[in-house]
Protein backbone atom coordinates (compact mmCIF):
# COMPACT_ATOMS: atom_id res chain seq x y z
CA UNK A 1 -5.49 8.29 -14.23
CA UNK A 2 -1.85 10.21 -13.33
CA UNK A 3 -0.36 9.64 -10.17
CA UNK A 4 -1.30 13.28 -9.15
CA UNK A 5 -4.98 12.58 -9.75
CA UNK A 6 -4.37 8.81 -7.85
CA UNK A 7 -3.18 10.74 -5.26
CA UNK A 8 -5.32 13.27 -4.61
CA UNK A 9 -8.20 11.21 -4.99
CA UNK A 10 -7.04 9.11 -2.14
CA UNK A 11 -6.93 12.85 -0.21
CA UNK A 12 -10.27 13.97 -0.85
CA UNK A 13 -11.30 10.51 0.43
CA UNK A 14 -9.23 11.15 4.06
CA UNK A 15 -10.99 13.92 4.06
CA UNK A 16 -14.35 12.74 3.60
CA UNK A 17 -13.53 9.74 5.92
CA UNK A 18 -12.25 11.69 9.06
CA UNK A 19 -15.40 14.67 8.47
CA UNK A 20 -17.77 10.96 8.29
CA UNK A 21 -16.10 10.06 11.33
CA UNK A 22 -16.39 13.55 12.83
CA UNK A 23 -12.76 13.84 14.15
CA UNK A 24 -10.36 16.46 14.02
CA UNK A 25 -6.56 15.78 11.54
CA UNK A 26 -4.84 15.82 15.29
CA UNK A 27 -7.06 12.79 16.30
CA UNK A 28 -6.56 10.90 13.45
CA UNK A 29 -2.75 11.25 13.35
CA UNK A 30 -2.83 10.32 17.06
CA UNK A 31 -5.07 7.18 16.38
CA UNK A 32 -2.67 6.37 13.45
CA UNK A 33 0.84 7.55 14.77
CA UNK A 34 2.13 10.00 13.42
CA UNK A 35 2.10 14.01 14.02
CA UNK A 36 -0.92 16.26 12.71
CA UNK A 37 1.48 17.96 9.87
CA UNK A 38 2.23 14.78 8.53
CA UNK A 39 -1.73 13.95 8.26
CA UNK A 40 -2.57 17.58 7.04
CA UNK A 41 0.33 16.90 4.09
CA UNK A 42 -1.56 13.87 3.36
CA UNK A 43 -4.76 15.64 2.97
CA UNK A 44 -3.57 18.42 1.33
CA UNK A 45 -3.16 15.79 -2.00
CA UNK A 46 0.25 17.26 -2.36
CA UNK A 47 2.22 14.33 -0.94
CA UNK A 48 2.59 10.86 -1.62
CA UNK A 49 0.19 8.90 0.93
CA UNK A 50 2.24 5.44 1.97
CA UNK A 51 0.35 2.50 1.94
CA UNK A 52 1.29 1.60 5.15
CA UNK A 53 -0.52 4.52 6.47
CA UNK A 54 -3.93 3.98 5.01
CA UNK A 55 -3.98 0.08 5.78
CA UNK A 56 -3.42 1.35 9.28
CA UNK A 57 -5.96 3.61 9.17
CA UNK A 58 -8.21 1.34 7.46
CA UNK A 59 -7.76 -0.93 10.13
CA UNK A 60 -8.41 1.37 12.92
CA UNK A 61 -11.68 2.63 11.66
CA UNK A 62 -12.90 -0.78 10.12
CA UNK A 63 -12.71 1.11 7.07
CA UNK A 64 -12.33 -1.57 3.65
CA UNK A 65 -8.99 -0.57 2.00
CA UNK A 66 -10.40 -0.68 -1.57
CA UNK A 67 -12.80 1.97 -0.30
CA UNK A 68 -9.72 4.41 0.68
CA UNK A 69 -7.53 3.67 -2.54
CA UNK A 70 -10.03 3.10 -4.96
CA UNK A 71 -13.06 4.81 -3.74
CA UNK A 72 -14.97 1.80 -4.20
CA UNK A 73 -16.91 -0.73 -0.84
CA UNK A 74 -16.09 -4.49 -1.71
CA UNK A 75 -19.55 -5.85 -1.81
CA UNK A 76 -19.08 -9.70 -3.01
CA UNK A 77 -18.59 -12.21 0.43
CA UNK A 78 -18.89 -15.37 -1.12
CA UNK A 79 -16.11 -14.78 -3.85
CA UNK A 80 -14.80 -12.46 -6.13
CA UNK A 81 -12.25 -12.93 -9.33
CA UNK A 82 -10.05 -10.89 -10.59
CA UNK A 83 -9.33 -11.35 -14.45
CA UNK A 84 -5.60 -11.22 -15.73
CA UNK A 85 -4.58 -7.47 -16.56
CA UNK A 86 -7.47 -6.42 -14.33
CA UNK A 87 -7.99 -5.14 -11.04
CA UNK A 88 -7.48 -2.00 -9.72
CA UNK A 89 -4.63 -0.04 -9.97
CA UNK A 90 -2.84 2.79 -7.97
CA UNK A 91 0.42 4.17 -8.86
CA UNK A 92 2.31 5.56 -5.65
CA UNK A 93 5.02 6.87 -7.28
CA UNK A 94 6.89 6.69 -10.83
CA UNK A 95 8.82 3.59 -9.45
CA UNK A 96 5.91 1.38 -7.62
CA UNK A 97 2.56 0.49 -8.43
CA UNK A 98 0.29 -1.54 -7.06
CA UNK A 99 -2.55 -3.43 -8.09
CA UNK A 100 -5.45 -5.03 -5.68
CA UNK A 101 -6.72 -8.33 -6.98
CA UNK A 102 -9.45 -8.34 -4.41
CA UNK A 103 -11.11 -5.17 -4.22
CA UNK A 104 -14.58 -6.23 -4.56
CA UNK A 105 -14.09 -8.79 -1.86
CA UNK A 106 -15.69 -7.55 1.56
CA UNK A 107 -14.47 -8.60 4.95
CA UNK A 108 -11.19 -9.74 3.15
CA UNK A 109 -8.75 -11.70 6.15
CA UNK A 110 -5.31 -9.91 3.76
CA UNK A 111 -5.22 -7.66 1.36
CA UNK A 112 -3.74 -9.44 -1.56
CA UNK A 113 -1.81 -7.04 -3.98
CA UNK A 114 0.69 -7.10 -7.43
CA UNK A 115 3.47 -4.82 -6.68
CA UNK A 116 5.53 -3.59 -9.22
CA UNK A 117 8.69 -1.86 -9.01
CA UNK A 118 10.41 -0.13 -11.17
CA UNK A 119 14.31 -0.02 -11.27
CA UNK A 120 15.83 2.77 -10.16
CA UNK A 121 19.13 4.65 -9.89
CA UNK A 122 18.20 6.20 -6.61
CA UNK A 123 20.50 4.33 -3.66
CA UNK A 124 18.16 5.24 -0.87
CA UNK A 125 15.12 3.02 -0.11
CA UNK A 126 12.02 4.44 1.84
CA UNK A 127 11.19 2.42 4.16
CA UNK A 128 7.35 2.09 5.64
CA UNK A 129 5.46 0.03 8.61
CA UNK A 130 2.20 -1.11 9.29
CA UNK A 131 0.38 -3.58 12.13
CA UNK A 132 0.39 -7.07 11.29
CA UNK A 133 2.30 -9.50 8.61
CA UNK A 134 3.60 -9.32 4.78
CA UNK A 135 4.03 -12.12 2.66
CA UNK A 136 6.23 -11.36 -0.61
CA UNK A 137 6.57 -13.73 -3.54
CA UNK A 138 8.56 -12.64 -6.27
CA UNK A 139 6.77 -12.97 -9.60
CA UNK A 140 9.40 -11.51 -11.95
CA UNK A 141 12.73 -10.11 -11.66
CA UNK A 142 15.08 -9.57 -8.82
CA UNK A 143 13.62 -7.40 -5.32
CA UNK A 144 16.12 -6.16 -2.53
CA UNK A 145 14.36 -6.15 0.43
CA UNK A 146 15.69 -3.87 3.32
CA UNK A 147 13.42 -5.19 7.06
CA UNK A 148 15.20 -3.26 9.82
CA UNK A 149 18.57 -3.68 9.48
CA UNK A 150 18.74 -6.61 7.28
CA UNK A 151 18.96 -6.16 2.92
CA UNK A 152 18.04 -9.73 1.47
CA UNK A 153 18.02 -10.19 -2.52
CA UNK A 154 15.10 -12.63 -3.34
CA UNK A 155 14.87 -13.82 -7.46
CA UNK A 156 11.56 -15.03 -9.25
CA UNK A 157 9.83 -17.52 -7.12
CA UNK A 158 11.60 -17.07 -3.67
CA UNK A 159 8.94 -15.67 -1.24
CA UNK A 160 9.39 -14.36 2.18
CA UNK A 161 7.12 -13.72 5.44
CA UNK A 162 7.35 -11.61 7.82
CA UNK A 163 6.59 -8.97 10.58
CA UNK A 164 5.44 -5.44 8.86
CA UNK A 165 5.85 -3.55 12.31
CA UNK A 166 9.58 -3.19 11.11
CA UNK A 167 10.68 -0.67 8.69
CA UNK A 168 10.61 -2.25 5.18
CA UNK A 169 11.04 -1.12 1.73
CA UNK A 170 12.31 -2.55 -1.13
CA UNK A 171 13.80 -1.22 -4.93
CA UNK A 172 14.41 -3.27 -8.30
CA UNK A 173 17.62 -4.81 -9.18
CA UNK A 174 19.36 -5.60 -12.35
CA UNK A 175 17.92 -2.24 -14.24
CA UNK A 176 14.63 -4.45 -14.31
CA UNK A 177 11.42 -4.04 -12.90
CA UNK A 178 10.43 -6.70 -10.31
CA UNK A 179 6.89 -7.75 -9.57
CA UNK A 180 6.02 -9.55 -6.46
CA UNK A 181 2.45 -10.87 -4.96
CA UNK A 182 2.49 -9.11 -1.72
CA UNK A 183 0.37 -10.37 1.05
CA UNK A 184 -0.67 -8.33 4.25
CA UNK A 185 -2.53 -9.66 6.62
């Protein structure tokens, strides 16, 4: 699947969510903070959807995360494996992908993920928020990781915690992509 189809996939099922819920794109943006034309672009399947906004929005509407980026209800509650190579995968953009390695878990306390970032030339990081906590643990390669203010440079096997309310992004370093096990609870 391209990254268009990925993302309007994950548009048609906004759409579907907020007509199950019966609420207008004004109340949803409200409940999930940010403005109506920034929910509407979402919806439309014409703009990238951040992560950060749909785990907020799962969480607001006890909605199962899998269910928004994958279109699929965990249904497993005593435990679920995910094979090497498998699990499901959704490519934001060209430069990150991510990969849930427990989407058929229901109830899940985190949302356990294999991020992988491309390298880049682009100097400019987007940065994203969402309610809780993010663990990283870098799995490969070298991540800069911008939090507020702050750029750290972790290598393979340094890991870091910490509060996702603050503006965080992160890009490849070294002209080599990076994958990290990232955490969010």
């Amino acid at each position: 699947m391209t990254q268009i189809e990925n993302i309007e996939n994950v548009a048609r099922r906004l759409r579907g969510l907020r007509d199950a819920l019966d609420l207008s794109e004004q109340e949803i943006a409200e409940n999930c903070g940010i403005d109506t034309e920034t929910y509407r672009r979402y919806e439309s399947g014409n703009v990238d959807i951040p992560v950060s906004f749909i785990y907020t929005l799962a969480q607001r509407y006890g909605v199962e995360l899998p269910a928004i980026l994958f279109g699929e209800d965990p249904r497993i509650s005593s435990y679920f494996v995910t094979r090497s190579g498998k699990g499901y995968r959704v490519e934001r953009t060209k430069a990150y992908s991510y990969q849930s390695l427990a989407f058929g878990f229901a109830h899940k306390a985190m949302n356990p993920f294999l991020v992988t970032v491309e390298p880049d030339d682009n100097p400019n990081v987007t940065k994203n928020s969402h309610k809780g906590q993010e663990f990283n643990y870098v799995v490969e390669g070298q991540l800069e990781l911008h939090i507020g203010n702050n750029i750290l440079k972790l290598a393979e096997g340094d890991s870091i915690i910490f509060d996702s309310d603050i503006p965080h992004g992160m890009k490849a370093l070294g002209g080599k992509r990076v994958k990290f096990l990232a955490l969010i609870i």
